[in-house]
C-alpha atoms as a PDB file:
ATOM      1  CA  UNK A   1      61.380-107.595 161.713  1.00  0.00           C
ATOM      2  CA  UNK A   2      62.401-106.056 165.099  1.00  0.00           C
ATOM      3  CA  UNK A   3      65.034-103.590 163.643  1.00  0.00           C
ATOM      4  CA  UNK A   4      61.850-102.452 160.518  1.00  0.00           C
ATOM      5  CA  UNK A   5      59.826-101.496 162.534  1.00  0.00           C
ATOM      6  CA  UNK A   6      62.275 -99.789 165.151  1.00  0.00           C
ATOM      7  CA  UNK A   7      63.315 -97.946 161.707  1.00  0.00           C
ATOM      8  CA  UNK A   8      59.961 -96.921 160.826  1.00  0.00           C
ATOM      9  CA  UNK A   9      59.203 -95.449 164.533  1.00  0.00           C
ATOM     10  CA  UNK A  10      62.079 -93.759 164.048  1.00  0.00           C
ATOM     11  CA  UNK A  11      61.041 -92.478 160.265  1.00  0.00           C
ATOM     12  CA  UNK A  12      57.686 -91.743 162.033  1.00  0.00           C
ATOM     13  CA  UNK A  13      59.027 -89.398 164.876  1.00  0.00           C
ATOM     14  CA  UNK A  14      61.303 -87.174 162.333  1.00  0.00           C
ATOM     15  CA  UNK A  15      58.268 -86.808 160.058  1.00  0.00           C
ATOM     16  CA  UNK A  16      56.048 -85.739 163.221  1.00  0.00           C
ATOM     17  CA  UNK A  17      58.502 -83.224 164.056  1.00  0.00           C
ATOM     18  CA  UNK A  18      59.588 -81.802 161.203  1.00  0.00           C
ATOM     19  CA  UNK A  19      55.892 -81.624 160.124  1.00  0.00           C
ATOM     20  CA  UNK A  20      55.106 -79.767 163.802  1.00  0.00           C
ATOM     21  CA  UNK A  21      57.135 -76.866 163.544  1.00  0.00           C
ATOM     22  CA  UNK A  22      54.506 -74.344 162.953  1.00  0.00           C
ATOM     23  CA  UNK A  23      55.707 -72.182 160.542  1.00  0.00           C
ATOM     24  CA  UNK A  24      58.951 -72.976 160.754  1.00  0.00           C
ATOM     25  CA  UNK A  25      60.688 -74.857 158.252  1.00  0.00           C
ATOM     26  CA  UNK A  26      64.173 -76.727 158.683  1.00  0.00           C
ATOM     27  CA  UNK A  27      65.738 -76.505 156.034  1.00  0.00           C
ATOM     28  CA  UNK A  28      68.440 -79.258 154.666  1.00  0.00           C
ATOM     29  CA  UNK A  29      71.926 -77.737 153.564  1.00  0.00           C
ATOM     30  CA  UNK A  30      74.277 -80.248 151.554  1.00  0.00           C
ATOM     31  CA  UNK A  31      78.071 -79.325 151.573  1.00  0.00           C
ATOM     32  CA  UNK A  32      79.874 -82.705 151.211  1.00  0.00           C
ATOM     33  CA  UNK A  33      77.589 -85.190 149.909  1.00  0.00           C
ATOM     34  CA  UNK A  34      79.809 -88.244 149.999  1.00  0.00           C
ATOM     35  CA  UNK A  35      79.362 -87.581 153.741  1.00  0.00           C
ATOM     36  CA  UNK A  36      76.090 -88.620 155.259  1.00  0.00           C
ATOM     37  CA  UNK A  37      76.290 -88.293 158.287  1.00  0.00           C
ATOM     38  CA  UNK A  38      78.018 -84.946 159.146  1.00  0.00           C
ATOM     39  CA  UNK A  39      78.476 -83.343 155.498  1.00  0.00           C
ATOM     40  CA  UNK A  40      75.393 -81.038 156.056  1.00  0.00           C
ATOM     41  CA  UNK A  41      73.324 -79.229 158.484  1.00  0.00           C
ATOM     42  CA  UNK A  42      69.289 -78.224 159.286  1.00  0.00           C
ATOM     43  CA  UNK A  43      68.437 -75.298 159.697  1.00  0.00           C
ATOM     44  CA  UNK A  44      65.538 -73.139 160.889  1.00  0.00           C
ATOM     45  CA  UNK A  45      65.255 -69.558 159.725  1.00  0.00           C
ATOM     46  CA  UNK A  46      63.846 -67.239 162.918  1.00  0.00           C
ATOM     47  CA  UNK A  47      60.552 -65.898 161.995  1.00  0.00           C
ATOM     48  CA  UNK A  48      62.056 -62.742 160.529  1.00  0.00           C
ATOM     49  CA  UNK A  49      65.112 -64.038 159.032  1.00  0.00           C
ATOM     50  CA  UNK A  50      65.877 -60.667 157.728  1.00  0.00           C
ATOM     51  CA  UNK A  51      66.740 -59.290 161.331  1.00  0.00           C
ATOM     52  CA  UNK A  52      68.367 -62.179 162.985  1.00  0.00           C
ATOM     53  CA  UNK A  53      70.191 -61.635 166.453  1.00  0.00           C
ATOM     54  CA  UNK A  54      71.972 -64.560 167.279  1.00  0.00           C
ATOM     55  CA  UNK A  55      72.599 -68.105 165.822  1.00  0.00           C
ATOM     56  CA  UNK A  56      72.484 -71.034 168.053  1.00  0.00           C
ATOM     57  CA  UNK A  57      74.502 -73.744 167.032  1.00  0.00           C
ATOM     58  CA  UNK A  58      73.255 -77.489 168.347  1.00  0.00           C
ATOM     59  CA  UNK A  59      75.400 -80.417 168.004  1.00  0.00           C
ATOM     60  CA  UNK A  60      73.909 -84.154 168.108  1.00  0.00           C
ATOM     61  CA  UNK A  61      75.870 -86.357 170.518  1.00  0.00           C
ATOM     62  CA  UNK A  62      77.876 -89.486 169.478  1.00  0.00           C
ATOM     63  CA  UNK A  63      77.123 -91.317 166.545  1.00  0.00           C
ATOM     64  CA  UNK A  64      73.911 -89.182 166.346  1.00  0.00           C
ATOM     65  CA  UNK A  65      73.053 -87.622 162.591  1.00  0.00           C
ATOM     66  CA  UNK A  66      71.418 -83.619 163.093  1.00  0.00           C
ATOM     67  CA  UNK A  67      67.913 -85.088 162.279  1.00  0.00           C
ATOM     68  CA  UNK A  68      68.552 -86.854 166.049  1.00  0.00           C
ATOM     69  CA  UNK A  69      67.797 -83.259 167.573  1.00  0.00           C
ATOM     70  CA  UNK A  70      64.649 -81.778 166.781  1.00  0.00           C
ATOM     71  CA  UNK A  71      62.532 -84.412 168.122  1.00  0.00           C
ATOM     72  CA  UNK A  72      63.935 -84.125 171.008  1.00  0.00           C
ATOM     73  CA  UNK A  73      63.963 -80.225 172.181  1.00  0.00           C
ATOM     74  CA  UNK A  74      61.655 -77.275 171.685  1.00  0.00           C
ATOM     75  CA  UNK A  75      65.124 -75.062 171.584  1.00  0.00           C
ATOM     76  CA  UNK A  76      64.631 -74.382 167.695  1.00  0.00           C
ATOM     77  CA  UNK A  77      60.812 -73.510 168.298  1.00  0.00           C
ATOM     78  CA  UNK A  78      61.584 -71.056 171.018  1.00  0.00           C
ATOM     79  CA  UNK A  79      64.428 -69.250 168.811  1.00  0.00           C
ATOM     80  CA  UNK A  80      62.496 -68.978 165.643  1.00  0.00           C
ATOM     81  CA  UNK A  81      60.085 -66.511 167.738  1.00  0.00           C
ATOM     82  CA  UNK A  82      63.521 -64.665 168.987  1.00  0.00           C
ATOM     83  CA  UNK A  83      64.828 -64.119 166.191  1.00  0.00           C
ATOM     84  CA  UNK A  84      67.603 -66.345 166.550  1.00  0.00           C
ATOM     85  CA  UNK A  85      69.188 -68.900 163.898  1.00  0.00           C
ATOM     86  CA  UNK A  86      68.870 -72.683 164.850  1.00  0.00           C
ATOM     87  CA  UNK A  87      71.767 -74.732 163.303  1.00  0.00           C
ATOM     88  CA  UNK A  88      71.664 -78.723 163.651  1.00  0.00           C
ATOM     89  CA  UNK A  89      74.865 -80.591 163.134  1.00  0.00           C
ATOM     90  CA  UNK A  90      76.418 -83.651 163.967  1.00  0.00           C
ATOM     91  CA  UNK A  91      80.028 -84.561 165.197  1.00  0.00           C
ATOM     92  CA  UNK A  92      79.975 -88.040 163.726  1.00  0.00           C
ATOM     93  CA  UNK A  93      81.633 -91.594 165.904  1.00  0.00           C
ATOM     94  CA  UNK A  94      83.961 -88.628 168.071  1.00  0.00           C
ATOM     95  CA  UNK A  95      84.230 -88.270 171.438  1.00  0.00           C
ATOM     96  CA  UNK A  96      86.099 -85.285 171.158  1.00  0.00           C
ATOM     97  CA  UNK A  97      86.781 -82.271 168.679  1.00  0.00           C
ATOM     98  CA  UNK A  98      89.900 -83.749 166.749  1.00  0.00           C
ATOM     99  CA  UNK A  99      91.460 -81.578 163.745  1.00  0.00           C
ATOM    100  CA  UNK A 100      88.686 -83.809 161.389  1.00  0.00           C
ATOM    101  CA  UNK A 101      85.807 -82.891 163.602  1.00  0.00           C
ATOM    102  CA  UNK A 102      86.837 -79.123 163.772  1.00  0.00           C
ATOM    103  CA  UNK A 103      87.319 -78.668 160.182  1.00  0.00           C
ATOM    104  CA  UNK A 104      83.821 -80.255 159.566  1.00  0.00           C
ATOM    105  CA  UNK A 105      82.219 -77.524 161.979  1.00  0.00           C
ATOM    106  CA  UNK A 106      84.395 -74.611 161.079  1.00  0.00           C
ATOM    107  CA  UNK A 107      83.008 -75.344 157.271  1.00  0.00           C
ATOM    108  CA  UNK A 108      79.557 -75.202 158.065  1.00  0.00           C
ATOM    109  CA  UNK A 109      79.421 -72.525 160.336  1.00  0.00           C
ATOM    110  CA  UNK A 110      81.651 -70.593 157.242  1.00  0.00           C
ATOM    111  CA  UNK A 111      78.884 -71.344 155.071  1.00  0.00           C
ATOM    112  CA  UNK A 112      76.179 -69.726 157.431  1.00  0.00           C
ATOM    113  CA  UNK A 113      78.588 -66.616 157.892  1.00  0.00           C
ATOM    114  CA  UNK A 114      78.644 -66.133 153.978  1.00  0.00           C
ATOM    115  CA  UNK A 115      74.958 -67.495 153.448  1.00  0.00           C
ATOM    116  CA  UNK A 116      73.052 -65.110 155.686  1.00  0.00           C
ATOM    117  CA  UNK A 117      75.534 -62.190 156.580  1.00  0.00           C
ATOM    118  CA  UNK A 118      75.376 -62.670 160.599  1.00  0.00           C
ATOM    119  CA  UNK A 119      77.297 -61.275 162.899  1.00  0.00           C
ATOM    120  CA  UNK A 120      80.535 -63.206 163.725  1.00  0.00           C
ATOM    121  CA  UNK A 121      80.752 -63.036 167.540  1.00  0.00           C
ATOM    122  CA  UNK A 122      76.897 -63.597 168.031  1.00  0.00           C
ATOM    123  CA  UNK A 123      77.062 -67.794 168.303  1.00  0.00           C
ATOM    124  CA  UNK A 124      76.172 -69.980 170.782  1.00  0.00           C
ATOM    125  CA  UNK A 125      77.697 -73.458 170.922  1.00  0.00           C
ATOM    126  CA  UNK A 126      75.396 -75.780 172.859  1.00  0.00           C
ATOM    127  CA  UNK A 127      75.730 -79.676 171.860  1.00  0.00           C
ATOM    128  CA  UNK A 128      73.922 -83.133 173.998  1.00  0.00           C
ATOM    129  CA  UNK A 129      76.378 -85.625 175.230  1.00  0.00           C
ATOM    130  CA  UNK A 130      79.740 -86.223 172.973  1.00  0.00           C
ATOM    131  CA  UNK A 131      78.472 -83.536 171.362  1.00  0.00           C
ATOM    132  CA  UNK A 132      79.075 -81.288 174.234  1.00  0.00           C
ATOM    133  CA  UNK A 133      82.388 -81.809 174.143  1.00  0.00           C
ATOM    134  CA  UNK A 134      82.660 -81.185 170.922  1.00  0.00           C
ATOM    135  CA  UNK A 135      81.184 -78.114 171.391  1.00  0.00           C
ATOM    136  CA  UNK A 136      83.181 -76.843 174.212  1.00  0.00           C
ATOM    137  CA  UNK A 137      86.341 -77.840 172.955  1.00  0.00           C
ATOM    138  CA  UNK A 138      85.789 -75.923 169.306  1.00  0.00           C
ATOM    139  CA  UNK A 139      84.677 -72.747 171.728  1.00  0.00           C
ATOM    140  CA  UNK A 140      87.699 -72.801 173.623  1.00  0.00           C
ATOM    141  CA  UNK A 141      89.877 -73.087 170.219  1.00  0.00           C
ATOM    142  CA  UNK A 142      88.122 -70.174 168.478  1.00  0.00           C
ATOM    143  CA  UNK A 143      89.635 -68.330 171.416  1.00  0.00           C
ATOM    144  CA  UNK A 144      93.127 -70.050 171.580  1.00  0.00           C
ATOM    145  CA  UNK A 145      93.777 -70.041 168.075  1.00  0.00           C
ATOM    146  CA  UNK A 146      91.367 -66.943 167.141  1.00  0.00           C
ATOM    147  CA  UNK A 147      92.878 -66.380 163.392  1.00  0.00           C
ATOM    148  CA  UNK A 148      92.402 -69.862 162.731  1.00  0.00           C
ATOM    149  CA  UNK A 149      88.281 -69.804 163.547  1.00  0.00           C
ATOM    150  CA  UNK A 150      85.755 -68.094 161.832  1.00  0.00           C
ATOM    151  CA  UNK A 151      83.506 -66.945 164.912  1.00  0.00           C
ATOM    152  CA  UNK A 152      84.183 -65.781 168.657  1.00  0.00           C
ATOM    153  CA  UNK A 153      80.780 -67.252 170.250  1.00  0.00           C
ATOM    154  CA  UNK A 154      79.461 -65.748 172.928  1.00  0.00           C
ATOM    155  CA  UNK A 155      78.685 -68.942 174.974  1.00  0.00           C
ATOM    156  CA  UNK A 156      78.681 -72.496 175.387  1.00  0.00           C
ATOM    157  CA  UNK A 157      75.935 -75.440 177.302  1.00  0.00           C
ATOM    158  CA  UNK A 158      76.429 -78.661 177.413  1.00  0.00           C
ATOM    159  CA  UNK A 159      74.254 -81.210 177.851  1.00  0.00           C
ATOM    160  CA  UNK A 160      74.987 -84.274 180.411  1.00  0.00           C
ATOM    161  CA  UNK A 161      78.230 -83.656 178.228  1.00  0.00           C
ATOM    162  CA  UNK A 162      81.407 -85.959 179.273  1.00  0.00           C
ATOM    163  CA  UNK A 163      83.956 -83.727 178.609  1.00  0.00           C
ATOM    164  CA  UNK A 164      87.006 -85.233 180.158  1.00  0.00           C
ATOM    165  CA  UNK A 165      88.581 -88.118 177.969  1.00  0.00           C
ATOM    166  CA  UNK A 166      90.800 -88.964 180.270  1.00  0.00           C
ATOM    167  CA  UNK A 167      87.812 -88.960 183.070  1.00  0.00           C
ATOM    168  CA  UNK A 168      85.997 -91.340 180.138  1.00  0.00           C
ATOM    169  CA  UNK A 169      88.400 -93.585 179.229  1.00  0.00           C
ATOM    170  CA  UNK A 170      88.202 -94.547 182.909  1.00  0.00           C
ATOM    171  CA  UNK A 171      84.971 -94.654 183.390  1.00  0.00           C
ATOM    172  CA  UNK A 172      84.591 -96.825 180.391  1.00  0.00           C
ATOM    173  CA  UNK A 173      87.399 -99.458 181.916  1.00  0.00           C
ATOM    174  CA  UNK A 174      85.759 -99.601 185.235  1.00  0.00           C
ATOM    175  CA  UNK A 175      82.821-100.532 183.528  1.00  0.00           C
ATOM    176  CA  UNK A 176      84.144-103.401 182.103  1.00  0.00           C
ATOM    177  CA  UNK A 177      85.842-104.483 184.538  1.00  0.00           C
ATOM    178  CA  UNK A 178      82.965-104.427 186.954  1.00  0.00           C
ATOM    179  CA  UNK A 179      80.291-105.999 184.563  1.00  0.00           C
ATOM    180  CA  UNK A 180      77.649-104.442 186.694  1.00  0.00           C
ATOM    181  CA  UNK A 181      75.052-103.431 183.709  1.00  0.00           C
ATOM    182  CA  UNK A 182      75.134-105.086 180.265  1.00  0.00           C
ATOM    183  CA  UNK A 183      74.123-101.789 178.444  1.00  0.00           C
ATOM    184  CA  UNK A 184      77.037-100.316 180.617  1.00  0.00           C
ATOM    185  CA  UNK A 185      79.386-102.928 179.059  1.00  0.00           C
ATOM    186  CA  UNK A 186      78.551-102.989 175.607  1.00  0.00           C
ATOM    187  CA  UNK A 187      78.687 -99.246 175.199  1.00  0.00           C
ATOM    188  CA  UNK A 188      82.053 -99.080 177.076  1.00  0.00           C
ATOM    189  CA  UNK A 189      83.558-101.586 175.006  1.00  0.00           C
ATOM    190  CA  UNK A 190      82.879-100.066 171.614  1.00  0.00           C
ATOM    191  CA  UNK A 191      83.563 -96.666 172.937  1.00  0.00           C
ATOM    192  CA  UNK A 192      87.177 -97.904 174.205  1.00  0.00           C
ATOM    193  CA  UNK A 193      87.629 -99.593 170.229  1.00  0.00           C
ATOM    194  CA  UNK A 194      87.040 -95.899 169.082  1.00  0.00           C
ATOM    195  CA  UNK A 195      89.083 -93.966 170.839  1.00  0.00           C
ATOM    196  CA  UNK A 196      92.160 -96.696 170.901  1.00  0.00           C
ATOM    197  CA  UNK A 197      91.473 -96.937 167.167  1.00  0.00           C
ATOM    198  CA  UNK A 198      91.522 -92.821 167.181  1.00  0.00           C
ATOM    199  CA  UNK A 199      94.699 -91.870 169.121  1.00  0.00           C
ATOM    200  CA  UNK A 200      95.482 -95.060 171.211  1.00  0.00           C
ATOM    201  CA  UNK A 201      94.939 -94.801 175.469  1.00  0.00           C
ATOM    202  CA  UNK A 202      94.360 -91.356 176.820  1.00  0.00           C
ATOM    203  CA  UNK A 203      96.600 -91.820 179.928  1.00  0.00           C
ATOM    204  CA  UNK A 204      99.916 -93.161 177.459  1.00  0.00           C
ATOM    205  CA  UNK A 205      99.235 -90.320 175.009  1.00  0.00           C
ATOM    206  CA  UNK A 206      98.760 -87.209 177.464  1.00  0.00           C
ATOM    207  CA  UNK A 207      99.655 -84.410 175.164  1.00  0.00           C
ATOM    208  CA  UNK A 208      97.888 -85.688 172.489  1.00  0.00           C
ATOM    209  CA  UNK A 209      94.412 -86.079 174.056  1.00  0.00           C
ATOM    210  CA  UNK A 210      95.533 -82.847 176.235  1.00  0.00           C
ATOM    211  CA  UNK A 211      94.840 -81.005 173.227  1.00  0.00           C
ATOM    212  CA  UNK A 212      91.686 -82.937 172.524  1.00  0.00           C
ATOM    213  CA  UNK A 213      89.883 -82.809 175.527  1.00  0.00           C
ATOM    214  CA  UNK A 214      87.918 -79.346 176.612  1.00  0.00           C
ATOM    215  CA  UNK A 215      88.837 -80.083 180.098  1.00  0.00           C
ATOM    216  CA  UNK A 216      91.012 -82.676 182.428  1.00  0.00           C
ATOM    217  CA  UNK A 217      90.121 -83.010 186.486  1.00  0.00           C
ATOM    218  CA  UNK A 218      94.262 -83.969 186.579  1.00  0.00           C
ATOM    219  CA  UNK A 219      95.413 -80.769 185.640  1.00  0.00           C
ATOM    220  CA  UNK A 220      99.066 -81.770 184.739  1.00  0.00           C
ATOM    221  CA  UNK A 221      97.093 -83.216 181.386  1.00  0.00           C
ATOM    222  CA  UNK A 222      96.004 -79.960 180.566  1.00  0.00           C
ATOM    223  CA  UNK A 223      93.877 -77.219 181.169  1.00  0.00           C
ATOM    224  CA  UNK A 224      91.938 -75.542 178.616  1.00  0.00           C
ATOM    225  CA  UNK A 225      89.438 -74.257 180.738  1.00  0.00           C
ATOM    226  CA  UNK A 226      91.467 -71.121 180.858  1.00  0.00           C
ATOM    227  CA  UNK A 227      90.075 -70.026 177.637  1.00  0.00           C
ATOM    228  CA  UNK A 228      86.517 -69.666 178.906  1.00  0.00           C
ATOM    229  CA  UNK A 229      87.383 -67.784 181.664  1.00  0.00           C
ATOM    230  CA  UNK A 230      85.735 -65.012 180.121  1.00  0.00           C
ATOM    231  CA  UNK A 231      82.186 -66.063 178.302  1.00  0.00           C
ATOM    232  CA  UNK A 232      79.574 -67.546 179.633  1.00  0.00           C
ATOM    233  CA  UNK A 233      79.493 -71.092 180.141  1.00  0.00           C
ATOM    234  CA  UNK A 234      76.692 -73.752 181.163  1.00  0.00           C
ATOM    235  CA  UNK A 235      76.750 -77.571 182.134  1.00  0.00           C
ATOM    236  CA  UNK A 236      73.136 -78.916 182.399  1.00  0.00           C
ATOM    237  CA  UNK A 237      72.342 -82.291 184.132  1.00  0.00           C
ATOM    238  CA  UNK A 238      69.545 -84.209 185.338  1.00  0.00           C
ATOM    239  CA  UNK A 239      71.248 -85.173 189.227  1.00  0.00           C
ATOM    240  CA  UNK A 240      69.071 -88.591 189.654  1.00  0.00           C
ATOM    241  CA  UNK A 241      71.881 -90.621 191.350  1.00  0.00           C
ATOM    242  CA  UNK A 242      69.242 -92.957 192.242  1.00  0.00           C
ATOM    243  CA  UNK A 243      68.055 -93.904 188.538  1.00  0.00           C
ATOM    244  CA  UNK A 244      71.549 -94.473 187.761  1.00  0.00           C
ATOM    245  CA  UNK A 245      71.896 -96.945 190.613  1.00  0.00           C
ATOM    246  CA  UNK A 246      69.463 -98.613 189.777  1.00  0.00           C
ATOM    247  CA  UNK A 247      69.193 -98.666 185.607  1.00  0.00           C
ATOM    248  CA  UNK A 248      73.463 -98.904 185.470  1.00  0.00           C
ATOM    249  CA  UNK A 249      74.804 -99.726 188.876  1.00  0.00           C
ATOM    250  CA  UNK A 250      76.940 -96.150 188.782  1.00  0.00           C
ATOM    251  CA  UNK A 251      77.729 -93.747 191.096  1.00  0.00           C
ATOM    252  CA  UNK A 252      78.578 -89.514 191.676  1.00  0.00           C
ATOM    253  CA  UNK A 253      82.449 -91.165 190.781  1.00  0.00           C
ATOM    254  CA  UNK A 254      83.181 -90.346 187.730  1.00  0.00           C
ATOM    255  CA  UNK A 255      79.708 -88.891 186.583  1.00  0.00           C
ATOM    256  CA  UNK A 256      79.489 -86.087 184.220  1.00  0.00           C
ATOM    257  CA  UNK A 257      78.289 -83.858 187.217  1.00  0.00           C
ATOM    258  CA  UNK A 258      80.893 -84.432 189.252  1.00  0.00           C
ATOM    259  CA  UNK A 259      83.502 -83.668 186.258  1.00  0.00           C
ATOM    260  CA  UNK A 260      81.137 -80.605 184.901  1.00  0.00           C
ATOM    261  CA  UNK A 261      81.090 -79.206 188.751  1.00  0.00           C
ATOM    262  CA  UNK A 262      84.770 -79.185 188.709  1.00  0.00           C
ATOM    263  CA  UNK A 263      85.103 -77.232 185.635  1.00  0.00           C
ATOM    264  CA  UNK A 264      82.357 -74.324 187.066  1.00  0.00           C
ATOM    265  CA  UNK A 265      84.097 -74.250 189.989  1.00  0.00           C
ATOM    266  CA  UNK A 266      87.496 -73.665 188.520  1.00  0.00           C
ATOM    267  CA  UNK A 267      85.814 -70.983 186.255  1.00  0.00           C
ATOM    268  CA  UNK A 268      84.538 -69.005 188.903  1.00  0.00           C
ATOM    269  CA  UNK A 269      87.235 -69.524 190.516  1.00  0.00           C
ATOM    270  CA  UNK A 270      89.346 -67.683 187.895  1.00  0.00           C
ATOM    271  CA  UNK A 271      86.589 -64.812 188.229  1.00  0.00           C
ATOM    272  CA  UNK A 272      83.966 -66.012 185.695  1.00  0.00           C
ATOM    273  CA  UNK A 273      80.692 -64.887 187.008  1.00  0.00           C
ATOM    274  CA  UNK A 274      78.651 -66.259 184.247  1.00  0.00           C
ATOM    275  CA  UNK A 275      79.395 -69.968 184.820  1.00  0.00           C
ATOM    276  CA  UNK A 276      76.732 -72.076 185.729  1.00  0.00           C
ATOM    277  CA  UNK A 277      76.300 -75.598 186.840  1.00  0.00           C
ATOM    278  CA  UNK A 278      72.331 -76.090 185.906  1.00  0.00           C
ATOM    279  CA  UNK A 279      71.329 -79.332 188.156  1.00  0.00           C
ATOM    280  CA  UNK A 280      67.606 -80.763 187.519  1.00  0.00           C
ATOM    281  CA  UNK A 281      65.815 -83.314 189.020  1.00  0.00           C
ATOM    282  CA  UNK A 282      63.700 -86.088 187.036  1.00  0.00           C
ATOM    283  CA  UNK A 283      63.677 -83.567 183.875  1.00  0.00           C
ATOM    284  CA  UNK A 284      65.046 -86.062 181.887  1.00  0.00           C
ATOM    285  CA  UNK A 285      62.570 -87.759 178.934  1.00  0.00           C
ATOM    286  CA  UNK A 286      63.281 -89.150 175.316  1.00  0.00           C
ATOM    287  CA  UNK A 287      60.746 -88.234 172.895  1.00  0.00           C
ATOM    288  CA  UNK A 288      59.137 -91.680 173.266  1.00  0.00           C
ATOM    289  CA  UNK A 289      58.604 -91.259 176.852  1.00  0.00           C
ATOM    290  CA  UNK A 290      61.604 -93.287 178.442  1.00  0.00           C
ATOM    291  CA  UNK A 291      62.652 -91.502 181.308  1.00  0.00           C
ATOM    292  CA  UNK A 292      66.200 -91.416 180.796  1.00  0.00           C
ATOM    293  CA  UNK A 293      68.879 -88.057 182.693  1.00  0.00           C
ATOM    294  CA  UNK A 294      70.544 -88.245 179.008  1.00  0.00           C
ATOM    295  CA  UNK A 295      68.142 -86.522 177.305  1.00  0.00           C
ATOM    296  CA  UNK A 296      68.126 -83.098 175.774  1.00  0.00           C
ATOM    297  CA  UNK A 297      64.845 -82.537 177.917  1.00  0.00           C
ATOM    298  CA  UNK A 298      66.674 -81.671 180.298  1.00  0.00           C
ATOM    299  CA  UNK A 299      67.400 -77.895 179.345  1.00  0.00           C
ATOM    300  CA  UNK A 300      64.330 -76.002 179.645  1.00  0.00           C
ATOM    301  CA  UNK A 301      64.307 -74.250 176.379  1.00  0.00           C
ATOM    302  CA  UNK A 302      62.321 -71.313 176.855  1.00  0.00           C
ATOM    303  CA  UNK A 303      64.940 -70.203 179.670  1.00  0.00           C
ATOM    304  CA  UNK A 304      67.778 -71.267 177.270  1.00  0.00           C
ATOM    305  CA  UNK A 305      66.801 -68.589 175.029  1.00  0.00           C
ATOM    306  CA  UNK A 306      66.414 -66.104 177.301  1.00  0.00           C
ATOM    307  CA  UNK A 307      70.043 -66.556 177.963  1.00  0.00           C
ATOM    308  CA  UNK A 308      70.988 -66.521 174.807  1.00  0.00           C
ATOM    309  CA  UNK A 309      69.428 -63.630 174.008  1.00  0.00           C
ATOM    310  CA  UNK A 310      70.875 -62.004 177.038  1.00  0.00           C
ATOM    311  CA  UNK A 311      74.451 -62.897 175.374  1.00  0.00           C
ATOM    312  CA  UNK A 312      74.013 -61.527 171.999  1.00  0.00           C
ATOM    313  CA  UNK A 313      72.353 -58.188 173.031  1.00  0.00           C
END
């Protein structure tokens, strides 16, 4: 009865926000439909889809489906007034952009290229969580490998994004090992089933997951960072150390932040000036009003925009 009505909340939410748009519309495109959860993307046309600027590509985070998003940020409502293309897709059970991953996103952003004639090298990846990984680590490849990739985006944001496997993998064994939070524990252990499952452990199969990951604090396991060293680049997160203390018994160690601050830092570093660490404070809110850092609420969309629009000009 529990898991019905949870289901219906859930049915309830996606109807009030797809309903809310104004006159937007998001649209459902079908391109594999033997796979539901990441063999399609939504869509919202800009308000004058006939002159559009930009497209903004948003991916869900793990396990998430693209009808995950919307409820949760006003990004797509801001960009329909800017002329700019909202895409919603989803990366699926990965924690990072693997060659089945890639091909999944490099086939629906092909089918936007062809469907509505935009410019190649005006995207923006942004993506929440896993999905920021995802994100960053298909931006860097479109640069690496630039006749293998369909677009040369013009930025990338991540949201409370883990984007060092080797960084998670850790994290996820000290949180077993330390049993401090039983959410904690039962995330960690099916996240460790995945990836072992995936490519086996991150630290006995370096040059494997070297190539996976967008970024590694050890930089003997790589260091793909060098391929944003010239676009811009932007790592939002909600810095409540105290919540986390006290709702999972974690520290700064290990924290997205402190992996996401490393990778700016590098960046400018190397002479990027438009790489940003974006740090809020108590920003963080699910559409149902938990007050939770992990949340796409964290990126204040109007200024998002802004920036985007900054890029593709």
């Amino acid at each position: 009865m529990r898991m019905k009505t949870v289901y219906i909340k859930f049915l309830i939410i996606i109807l009030f926000a797809f309903k809310n748009t104004g006159a937007q519309t998001i649209k459902k495109i079908i391109l594999d439909e033997k796979d539901i959860y990441s063999g399609y993307y939504l869509i919202v046309e800009p308000e004058n889809a006939d002159s559009i600027s930009g497209v903004l590509v948003l991916i869900a985070g793990f396990g998430q489906i693209p009808e995950n998003t919307p409820p949760e940020t006003k990004i797509h409502t801001n960009a329909y007034s800017n002329n700019i293309l909202t895409l919603f897709i989803a990366g699926g059970n990965k924690l990072y952009a693997d060659s089945i991953t890639t091909s999944k996103v490099t086939t629906i952003i092909e089918d936007v290229l062809s469907r509505y004639k935009v410019n190649k090298n005006t995207f923006v990846l942004g993506g929440f969580s896993a999905g920021g990984m995802i994100a960053m680590r298909y931006v860097e490849l479109c640069y690496e490998f630039p006749h293998k990739f369909p677009v040369q985006p013009k930025g990338i944001f991540t949201v409370d994004s883990p984007i060092d496997i080797f960084t998670i993998y850790e994290q996820l064994e000290d949180n077993v090992e330390n049993n401090y939070s039983e959410i904690a524990v039962e995330e960690a252990v099916g996240a460790i089933k995945l990836i072992n499952a995936d490519y086996g452990i991150p630290r006995e199969n370096i040059s494997t997951y070297g190539k996976l990951t967008a970024f590694s604090m050890n930089k003997e396991y790589g260091q793909n960072e060098k391929y944003l060293k010239n676009i811009a680049v932007r790592t939002y997160h909600d810095v409540d150390i105290a919540w986390r203390i006290k709702n999972r018994n974690q520290t700064v160690h290990r924290s997205n932040y402190e992996v996401t601050a490393e990778l700016i830092n590098r960046l400018v570093l190397m002479g990027n000036t438009k790489a940003e660490f974006i740090q809020t404070f108590q920003t963080g809110y699910r559409s149902n009003g938990q007050r939770h850092p992990h949340s796409w609420s964290i990126v204040d969309p109007v200024e998002l925009i802004q920036w985007a629009k900054g890029l593709f000009e």
